[in-house]
PDB file of N, CA and C in Angstrom:
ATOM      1  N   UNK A   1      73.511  -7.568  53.132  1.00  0.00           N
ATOM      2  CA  UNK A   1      73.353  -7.306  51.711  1.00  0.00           C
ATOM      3  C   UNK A   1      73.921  -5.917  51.425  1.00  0.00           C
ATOM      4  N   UNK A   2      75.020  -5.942  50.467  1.00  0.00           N
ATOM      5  CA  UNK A   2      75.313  -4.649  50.242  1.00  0.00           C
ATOM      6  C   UNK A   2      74.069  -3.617  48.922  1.00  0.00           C
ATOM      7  N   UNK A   3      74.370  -2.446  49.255  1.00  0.00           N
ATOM      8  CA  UNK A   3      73.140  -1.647  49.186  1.00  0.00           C
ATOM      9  C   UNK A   3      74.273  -0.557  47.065  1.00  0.00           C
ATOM     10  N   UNK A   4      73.560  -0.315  46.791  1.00  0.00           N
ATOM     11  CA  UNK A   4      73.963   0.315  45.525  1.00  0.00           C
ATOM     12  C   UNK A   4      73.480   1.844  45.144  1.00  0.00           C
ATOM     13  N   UNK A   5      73.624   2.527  44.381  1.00  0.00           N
ATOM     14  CA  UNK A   5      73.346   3.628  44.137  1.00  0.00           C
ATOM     15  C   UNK A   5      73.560   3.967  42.472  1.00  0.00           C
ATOM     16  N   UNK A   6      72.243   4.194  42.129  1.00  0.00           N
ATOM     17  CA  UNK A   6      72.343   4.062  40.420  1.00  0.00           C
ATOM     18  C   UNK A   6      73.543   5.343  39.622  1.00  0.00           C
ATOM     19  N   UNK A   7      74.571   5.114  38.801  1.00  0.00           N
ATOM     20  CA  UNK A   7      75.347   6.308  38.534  1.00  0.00           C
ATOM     21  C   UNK A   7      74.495   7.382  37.857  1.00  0.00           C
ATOM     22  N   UNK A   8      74.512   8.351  37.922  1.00  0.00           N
ATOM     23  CA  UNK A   8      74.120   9.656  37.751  1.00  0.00           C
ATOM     24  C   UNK A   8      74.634   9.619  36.563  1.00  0.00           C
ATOM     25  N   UNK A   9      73.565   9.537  35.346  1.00  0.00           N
ATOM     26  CA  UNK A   9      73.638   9.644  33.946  1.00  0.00           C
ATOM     27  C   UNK A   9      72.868  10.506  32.831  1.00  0.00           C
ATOM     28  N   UNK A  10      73.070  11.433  32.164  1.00  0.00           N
ATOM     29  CA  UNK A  10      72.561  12.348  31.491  1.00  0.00           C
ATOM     30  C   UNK A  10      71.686  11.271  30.306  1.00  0.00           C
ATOM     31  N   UNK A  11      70.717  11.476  30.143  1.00  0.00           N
ATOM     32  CA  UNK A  11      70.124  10.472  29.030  1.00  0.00           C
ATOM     33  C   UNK A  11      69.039  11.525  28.168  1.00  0.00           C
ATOM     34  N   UNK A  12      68.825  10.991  26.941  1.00  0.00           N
ATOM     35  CA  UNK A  12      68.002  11.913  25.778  1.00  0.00           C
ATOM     36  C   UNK A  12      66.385  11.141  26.050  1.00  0.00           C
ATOM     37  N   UNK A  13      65.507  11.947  26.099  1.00  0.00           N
ATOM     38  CA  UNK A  13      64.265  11.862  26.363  1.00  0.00           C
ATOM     39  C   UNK A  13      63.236  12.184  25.345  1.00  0.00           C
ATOM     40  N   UNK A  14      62.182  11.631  25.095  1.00  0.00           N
ATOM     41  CA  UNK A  14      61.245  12.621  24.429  1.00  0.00           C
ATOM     42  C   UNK A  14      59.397  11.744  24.875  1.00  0.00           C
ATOM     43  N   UNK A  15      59.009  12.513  25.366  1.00  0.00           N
ATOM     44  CA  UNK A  15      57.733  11.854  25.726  1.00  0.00           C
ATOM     45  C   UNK A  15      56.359  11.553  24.202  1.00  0.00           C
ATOM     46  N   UNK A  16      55.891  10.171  24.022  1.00  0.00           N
ATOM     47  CA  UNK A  16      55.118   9.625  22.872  1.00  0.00           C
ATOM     48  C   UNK A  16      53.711  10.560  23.348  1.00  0.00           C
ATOM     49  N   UNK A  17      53.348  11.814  22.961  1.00  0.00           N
ATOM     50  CA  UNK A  17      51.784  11.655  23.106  1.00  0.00           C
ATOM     51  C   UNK A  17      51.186  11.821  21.656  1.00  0.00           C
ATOM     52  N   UNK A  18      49.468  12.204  21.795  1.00  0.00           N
ATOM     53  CA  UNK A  18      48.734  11.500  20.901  1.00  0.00           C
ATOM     54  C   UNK A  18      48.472  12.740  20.014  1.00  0.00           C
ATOM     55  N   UNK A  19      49.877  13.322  19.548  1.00  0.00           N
ATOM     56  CA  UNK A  19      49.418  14.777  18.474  1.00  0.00           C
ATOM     57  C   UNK A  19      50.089  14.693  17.606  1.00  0.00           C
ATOM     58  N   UNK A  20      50.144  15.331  16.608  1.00  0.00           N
ATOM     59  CA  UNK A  20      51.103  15.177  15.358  1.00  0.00           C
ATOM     60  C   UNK A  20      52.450  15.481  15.568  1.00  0.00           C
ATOM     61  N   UNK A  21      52.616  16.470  16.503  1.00  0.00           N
ATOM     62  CA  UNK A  21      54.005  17.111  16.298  1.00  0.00           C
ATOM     63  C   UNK A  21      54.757  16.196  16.942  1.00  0.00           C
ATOM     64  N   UNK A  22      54.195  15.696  18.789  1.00  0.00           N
ATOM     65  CA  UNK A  22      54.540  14.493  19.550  1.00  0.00           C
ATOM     66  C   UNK A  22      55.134  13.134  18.575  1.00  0.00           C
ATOM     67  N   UNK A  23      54.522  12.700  17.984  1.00  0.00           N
ATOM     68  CA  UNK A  23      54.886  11.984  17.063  1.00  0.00           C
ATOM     69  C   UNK A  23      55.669  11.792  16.076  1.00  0.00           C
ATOM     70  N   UNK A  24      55.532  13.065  15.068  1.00  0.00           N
ATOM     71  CA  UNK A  24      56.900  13.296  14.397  1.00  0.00           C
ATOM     72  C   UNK A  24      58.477  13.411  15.032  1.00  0.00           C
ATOM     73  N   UNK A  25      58.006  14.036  16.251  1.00  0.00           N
ATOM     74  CA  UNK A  25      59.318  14.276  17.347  1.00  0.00           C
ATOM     75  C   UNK A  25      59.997  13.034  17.507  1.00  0.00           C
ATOM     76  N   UNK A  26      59.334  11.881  17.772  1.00  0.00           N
ATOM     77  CA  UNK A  26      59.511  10.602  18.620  1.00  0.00           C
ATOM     78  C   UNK A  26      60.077   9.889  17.158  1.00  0.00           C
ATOM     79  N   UNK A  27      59.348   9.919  15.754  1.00  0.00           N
ATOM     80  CA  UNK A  27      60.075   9.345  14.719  1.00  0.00           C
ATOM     81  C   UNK A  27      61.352   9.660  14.710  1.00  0.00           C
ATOM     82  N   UNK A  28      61.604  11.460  14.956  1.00  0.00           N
ATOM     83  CA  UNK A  28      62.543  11.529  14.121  1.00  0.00           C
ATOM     84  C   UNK A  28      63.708  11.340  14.892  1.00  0.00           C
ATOM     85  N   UNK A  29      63.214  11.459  16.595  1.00  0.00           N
ATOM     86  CA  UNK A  29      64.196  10.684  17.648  1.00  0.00           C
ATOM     87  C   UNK A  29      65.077   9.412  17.220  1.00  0.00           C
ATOM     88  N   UNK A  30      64.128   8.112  17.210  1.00  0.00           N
ATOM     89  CA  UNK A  30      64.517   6.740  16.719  1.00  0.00           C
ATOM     90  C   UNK A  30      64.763   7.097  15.471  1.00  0.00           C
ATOM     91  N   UNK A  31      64.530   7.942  14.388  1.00  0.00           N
ATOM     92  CA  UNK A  31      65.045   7.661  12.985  1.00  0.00           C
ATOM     93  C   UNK A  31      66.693   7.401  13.497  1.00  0.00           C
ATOM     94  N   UNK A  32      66.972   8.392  14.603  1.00  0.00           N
ATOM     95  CA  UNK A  32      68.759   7.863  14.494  1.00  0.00           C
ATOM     96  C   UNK A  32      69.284   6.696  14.612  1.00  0.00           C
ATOM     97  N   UNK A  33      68.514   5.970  14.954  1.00  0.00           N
ATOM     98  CA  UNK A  33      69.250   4.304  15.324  1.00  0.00           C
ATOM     99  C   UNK A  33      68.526   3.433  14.282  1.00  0.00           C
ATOM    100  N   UNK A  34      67.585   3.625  13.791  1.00  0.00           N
ATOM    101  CA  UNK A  34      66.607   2.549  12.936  1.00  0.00           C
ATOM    102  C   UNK A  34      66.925   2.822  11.226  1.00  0.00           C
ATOM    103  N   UNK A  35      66.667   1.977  10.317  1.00  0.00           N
ATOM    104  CA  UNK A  35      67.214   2.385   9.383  1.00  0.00           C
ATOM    105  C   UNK A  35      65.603   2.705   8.584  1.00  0.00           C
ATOM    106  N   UNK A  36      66.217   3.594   7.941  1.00  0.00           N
ATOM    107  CA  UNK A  36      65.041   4.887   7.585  1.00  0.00           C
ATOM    108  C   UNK A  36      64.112   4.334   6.317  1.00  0.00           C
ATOM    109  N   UNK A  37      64.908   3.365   5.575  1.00  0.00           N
ATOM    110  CA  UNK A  37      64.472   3.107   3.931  1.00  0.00           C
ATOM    111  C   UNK A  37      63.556   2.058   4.458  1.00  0.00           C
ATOM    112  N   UNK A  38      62.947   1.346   5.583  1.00  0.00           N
ATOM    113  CA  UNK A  38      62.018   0.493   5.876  1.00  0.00           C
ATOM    114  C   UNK A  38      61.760   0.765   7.695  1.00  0.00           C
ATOM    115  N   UNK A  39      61.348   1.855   7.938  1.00  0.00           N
ATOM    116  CA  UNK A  39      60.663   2.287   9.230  1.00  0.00           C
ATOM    117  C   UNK A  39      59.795   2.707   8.616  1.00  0.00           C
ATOM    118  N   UNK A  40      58.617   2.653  10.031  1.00  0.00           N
ATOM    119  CA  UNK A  40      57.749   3.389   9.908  1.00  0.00           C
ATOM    120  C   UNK A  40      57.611   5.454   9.457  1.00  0.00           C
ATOM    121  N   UNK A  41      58.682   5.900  10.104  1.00  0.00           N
ATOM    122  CA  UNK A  41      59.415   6.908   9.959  1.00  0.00           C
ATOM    123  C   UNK A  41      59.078   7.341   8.418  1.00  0.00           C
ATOM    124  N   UNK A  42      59.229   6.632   7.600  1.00  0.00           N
ATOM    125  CA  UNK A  42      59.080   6.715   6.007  1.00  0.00           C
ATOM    126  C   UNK A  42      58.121   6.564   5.726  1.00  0.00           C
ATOM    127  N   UNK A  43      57.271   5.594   6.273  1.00  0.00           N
ATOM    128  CA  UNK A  43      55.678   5.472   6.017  1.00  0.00           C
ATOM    129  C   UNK A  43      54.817   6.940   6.749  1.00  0.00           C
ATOM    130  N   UNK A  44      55.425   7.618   7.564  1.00  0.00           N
ATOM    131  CA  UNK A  44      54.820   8.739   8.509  1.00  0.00           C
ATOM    132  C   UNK A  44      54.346  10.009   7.342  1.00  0.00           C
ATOM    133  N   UNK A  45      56.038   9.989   6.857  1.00  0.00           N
ATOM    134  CA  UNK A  45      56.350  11.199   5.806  1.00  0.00           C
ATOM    135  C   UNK A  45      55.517  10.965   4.126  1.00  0.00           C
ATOM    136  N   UNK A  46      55.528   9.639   3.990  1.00  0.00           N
ATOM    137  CA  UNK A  46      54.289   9.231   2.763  1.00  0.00           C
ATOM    138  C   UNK A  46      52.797   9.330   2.946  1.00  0.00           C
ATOM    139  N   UNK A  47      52.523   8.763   4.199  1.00  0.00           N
ATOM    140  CA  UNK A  47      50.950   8.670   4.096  1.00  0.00           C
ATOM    141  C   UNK A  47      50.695   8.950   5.638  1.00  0.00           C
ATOM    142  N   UNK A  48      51.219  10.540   6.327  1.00  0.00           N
ATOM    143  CA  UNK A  48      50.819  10.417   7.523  1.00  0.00           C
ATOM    144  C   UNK A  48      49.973  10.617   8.355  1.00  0.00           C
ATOM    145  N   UNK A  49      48.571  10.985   7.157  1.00  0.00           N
ATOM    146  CA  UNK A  49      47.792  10.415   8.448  1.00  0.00           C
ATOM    147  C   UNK A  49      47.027   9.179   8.089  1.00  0.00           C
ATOM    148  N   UNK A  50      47.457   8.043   7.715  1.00  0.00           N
ATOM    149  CA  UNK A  50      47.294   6.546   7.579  1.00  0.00           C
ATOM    150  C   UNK A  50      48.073   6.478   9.114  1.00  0.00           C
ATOM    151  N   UNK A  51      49.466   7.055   9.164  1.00  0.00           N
ATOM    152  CA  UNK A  51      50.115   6.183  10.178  1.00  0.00           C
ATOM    153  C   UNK A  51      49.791   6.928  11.410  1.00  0.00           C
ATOM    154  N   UNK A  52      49.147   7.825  11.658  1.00  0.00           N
ATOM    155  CA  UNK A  52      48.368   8.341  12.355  1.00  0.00           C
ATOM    156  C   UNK A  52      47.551   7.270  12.879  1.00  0.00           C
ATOM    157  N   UNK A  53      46.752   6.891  12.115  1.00  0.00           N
ATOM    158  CA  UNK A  53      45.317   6.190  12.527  1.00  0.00           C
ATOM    159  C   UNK A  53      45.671   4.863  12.952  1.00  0.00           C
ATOM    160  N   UNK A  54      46.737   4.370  12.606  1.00  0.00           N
ATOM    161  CA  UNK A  54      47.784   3.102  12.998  1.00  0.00           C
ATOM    162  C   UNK A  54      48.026   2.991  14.300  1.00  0.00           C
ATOM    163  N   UNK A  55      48.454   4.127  14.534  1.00  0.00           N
ATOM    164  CA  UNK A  55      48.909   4.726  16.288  1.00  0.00           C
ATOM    165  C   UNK A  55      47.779   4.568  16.847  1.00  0.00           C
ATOM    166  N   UNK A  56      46.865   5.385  16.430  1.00  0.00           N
ATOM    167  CA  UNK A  56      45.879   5.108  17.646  1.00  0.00           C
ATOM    168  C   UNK A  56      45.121   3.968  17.791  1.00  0.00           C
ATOM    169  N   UNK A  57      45.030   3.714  16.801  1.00  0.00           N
ATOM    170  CA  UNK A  57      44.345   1.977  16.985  1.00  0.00           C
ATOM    171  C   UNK A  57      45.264   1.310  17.664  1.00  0.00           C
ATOM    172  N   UNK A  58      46.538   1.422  17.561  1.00  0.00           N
ATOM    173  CA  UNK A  58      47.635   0.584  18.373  1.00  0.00           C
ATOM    174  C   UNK A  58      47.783   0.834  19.642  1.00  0.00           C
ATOM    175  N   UNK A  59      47.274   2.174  19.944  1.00  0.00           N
ATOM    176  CA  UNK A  59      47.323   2.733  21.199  1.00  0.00           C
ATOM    177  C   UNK A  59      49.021   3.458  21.443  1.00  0.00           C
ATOM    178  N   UNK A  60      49.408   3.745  20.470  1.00  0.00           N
ATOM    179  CA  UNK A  60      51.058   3.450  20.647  1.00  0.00           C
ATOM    180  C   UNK A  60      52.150   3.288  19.462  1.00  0.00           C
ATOM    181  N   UNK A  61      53.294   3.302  19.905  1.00  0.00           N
ATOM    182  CA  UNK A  61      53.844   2.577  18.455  1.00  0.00           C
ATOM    183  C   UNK A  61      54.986   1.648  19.645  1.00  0.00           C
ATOM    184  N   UNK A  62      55.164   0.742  18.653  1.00  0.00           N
ATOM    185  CA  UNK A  62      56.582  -0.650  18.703  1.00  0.00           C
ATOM    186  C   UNK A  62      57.591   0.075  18.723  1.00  0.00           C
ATOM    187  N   UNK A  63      58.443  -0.048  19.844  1.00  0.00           N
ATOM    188  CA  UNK A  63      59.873   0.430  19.550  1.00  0.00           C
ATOM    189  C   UNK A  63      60.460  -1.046  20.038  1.00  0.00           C
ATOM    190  N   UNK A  64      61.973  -1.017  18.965  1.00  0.00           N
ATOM    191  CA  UNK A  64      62.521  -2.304  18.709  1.00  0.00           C
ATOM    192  C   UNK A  64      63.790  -1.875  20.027  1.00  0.00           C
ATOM    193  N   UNK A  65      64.074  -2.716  21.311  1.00  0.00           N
ATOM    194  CA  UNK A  65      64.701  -2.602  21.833  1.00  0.00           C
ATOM    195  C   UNK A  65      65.584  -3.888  22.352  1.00  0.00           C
ATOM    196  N   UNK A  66      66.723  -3.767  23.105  1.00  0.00           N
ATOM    197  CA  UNK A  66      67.716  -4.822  23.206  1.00  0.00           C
ATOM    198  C   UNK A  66      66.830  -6.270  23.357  1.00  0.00           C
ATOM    199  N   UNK A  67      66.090  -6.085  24.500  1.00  0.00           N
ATOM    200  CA  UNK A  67      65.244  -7.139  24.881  1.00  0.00           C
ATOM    201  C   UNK A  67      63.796  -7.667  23.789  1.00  0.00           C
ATOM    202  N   UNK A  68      63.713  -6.928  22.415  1.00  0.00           N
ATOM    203  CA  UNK A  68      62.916  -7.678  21.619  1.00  0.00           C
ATOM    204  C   UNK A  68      62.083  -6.167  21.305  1.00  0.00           C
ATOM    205  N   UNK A  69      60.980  -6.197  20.833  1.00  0.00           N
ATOM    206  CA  UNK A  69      59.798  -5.352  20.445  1.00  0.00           C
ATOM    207  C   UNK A  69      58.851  -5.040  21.240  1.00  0.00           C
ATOM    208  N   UNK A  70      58.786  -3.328  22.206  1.00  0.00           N
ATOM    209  CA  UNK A  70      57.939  -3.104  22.911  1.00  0.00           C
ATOM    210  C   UNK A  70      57.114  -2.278  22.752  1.00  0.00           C
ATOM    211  N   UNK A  71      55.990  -2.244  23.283  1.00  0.00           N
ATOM    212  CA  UNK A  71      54.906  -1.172  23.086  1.00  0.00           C
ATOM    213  C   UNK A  71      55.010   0.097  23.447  1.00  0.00           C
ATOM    214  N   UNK A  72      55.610   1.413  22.755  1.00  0.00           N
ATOM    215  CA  UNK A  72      55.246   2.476  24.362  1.00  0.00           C
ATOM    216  C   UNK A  72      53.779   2.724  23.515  1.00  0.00           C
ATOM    217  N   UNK A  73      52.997   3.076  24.732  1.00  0.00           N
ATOM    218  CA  UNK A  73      51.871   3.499  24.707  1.00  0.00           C
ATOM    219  C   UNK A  73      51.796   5.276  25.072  1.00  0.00           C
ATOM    220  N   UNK A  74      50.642   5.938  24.732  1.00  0.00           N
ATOM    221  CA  UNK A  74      50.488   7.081  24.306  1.00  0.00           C
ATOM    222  C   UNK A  74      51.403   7.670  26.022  1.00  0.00           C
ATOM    223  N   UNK A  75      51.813   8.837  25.998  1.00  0.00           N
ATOM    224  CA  UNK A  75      52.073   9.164  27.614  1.00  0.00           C
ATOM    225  C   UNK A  75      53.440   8.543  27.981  1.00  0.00           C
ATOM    226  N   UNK A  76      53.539   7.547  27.535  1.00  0.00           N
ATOM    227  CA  UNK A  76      55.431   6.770  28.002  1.00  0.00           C
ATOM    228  C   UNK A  76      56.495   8.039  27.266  1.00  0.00           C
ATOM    229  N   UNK A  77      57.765   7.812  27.713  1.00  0.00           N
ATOM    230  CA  UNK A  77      58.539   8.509  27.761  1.00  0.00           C
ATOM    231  C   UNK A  77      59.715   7.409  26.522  1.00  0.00           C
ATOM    232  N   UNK A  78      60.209   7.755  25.654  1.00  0.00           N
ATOM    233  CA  UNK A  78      61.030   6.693  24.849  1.00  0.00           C
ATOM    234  C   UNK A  78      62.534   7.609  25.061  1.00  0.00           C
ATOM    235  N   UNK A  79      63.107   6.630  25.287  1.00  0.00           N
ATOM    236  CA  UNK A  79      64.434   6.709  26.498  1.00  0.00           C
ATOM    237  C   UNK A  79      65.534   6.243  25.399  1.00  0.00           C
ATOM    238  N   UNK A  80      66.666   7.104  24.939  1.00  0.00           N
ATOM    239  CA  UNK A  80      67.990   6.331  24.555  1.00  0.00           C
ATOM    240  C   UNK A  80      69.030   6.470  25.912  1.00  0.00           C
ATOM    241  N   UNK A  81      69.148   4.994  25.374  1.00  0.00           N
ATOM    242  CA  UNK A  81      69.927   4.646  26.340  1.00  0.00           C
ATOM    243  C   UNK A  81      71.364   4.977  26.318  1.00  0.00           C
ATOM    244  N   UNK A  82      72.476   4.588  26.931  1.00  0.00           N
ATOM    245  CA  UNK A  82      73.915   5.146  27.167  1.00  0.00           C
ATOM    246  C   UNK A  82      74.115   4.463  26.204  1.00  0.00           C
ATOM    247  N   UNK A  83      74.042   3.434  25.181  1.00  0.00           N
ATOM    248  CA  UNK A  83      74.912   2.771  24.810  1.00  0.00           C
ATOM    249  C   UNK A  83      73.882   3.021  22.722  1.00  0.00           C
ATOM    250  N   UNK A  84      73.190   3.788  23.303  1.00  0.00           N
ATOM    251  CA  UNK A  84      72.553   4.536  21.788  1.00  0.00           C
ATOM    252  C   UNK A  84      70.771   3.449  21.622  1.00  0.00           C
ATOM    253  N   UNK A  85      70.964   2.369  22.614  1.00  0.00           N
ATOM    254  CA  UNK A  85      69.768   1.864  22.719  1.00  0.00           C
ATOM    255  C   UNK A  85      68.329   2.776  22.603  1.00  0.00           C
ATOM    256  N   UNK A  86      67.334   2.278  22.440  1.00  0.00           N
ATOM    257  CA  UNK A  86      66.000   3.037  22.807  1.00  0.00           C
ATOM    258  C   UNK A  86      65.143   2.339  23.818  1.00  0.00           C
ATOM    259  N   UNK A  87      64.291   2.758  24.576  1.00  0.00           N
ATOM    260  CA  UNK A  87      63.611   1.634  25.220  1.00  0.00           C
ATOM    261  C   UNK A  87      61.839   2.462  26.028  1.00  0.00           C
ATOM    262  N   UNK A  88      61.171   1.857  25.917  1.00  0.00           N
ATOM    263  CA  UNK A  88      59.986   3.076  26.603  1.00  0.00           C
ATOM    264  C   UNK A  88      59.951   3.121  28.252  1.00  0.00           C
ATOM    265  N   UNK A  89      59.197   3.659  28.431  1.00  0.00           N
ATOM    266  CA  UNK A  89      59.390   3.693  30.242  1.00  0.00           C
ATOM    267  C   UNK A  89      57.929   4.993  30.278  1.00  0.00           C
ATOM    268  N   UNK A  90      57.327   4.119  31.383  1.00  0.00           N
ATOM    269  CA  UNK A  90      56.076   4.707  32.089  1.00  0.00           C
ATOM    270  C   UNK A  90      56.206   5.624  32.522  1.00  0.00           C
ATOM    271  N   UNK A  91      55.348   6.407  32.539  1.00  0.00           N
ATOM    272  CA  UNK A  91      55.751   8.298  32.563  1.00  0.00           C
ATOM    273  C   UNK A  91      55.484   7.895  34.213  1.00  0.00           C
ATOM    274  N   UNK A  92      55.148   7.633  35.452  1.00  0.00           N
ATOM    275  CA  UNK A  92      55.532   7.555  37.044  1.00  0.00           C
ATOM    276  C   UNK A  92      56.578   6.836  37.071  1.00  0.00           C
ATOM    277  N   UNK A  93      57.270   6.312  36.024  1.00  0.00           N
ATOM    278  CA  UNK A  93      58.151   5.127  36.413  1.00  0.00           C
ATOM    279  C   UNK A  93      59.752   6.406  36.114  1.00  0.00           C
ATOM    280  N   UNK A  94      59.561   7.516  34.997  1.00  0.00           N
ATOM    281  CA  UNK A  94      60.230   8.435  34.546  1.00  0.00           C
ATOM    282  C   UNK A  94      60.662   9.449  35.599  1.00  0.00           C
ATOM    283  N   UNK A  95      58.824   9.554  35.924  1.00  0.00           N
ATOM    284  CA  UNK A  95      59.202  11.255  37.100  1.00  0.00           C
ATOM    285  C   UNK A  95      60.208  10.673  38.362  1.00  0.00           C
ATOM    286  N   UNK A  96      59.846   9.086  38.525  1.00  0.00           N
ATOM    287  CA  UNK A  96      60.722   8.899  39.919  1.00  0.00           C
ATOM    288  C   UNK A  96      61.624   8.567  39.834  1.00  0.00           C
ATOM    289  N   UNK A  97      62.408   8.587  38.724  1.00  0.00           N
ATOM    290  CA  UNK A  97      63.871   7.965  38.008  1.00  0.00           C
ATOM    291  C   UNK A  97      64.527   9.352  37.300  1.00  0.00           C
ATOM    292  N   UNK A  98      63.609   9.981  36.933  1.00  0.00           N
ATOM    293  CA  UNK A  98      64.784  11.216  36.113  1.00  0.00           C
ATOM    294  C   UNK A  98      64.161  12.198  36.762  1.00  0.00           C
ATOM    295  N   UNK A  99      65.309  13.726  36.244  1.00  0.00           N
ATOM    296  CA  UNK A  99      64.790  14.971  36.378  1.00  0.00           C
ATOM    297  C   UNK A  99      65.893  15.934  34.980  1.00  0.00           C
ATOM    298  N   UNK A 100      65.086  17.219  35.279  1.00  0.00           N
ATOM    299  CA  UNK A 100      65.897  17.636  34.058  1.00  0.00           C
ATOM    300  C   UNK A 100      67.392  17.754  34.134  1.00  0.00           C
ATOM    301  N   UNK A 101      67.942  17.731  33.461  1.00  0.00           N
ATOM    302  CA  UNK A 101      69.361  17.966  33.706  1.00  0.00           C
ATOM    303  C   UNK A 101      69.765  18.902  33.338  1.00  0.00           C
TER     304      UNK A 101
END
């Protein structure tokens, strides 16, 4: 079986936790790919701490990625991908896959 080696790729990061600023960060991350006039992103900046209380009851927020609609949960890391994708990823699943660049 031949054996592989993942290419060495610079990627944009921002870790989801459970504070205001964490949060605004992570909107305004995905505001670049999502369209703004019907995200949550817009609901944040109208009524945010409704969408506050959304999050935490959700444990999280939905990010819309290639493979359908996923959860990151509080602590995940939301990842654009090379190709402008977004996608979440488990903060042990992060430390043993990335480092700073």
């Amino acid at each position: 079986m031949a054996k592989f080696r993942k290419k060495p790729v610079v990627i944009e990061a921002v870790q989801l936790l459970n504070t205001p600023m964490s949060i605004l960060e992570v909107e305004r991350f995905i505001a670049q790919k999502e369209d703004i006039g019907h995200t949550s992103c817009r609901r944040a900046e109208d009524a945010w701490d409704d969408y506050e209380k959304i999050l935490e009851r959700q444990g999280g927020r939905v990010i819309k990625t290639l493979e359908g609609d996923m959860m990151a949960s509080f602590g995940d890391w939301i990842i654009k991908g090379v190709n402008g994708e977004f996608y979440p990823c488990k903060p042990d699943i992060f430390e043993k896959t990335y480092e700073p660049a």
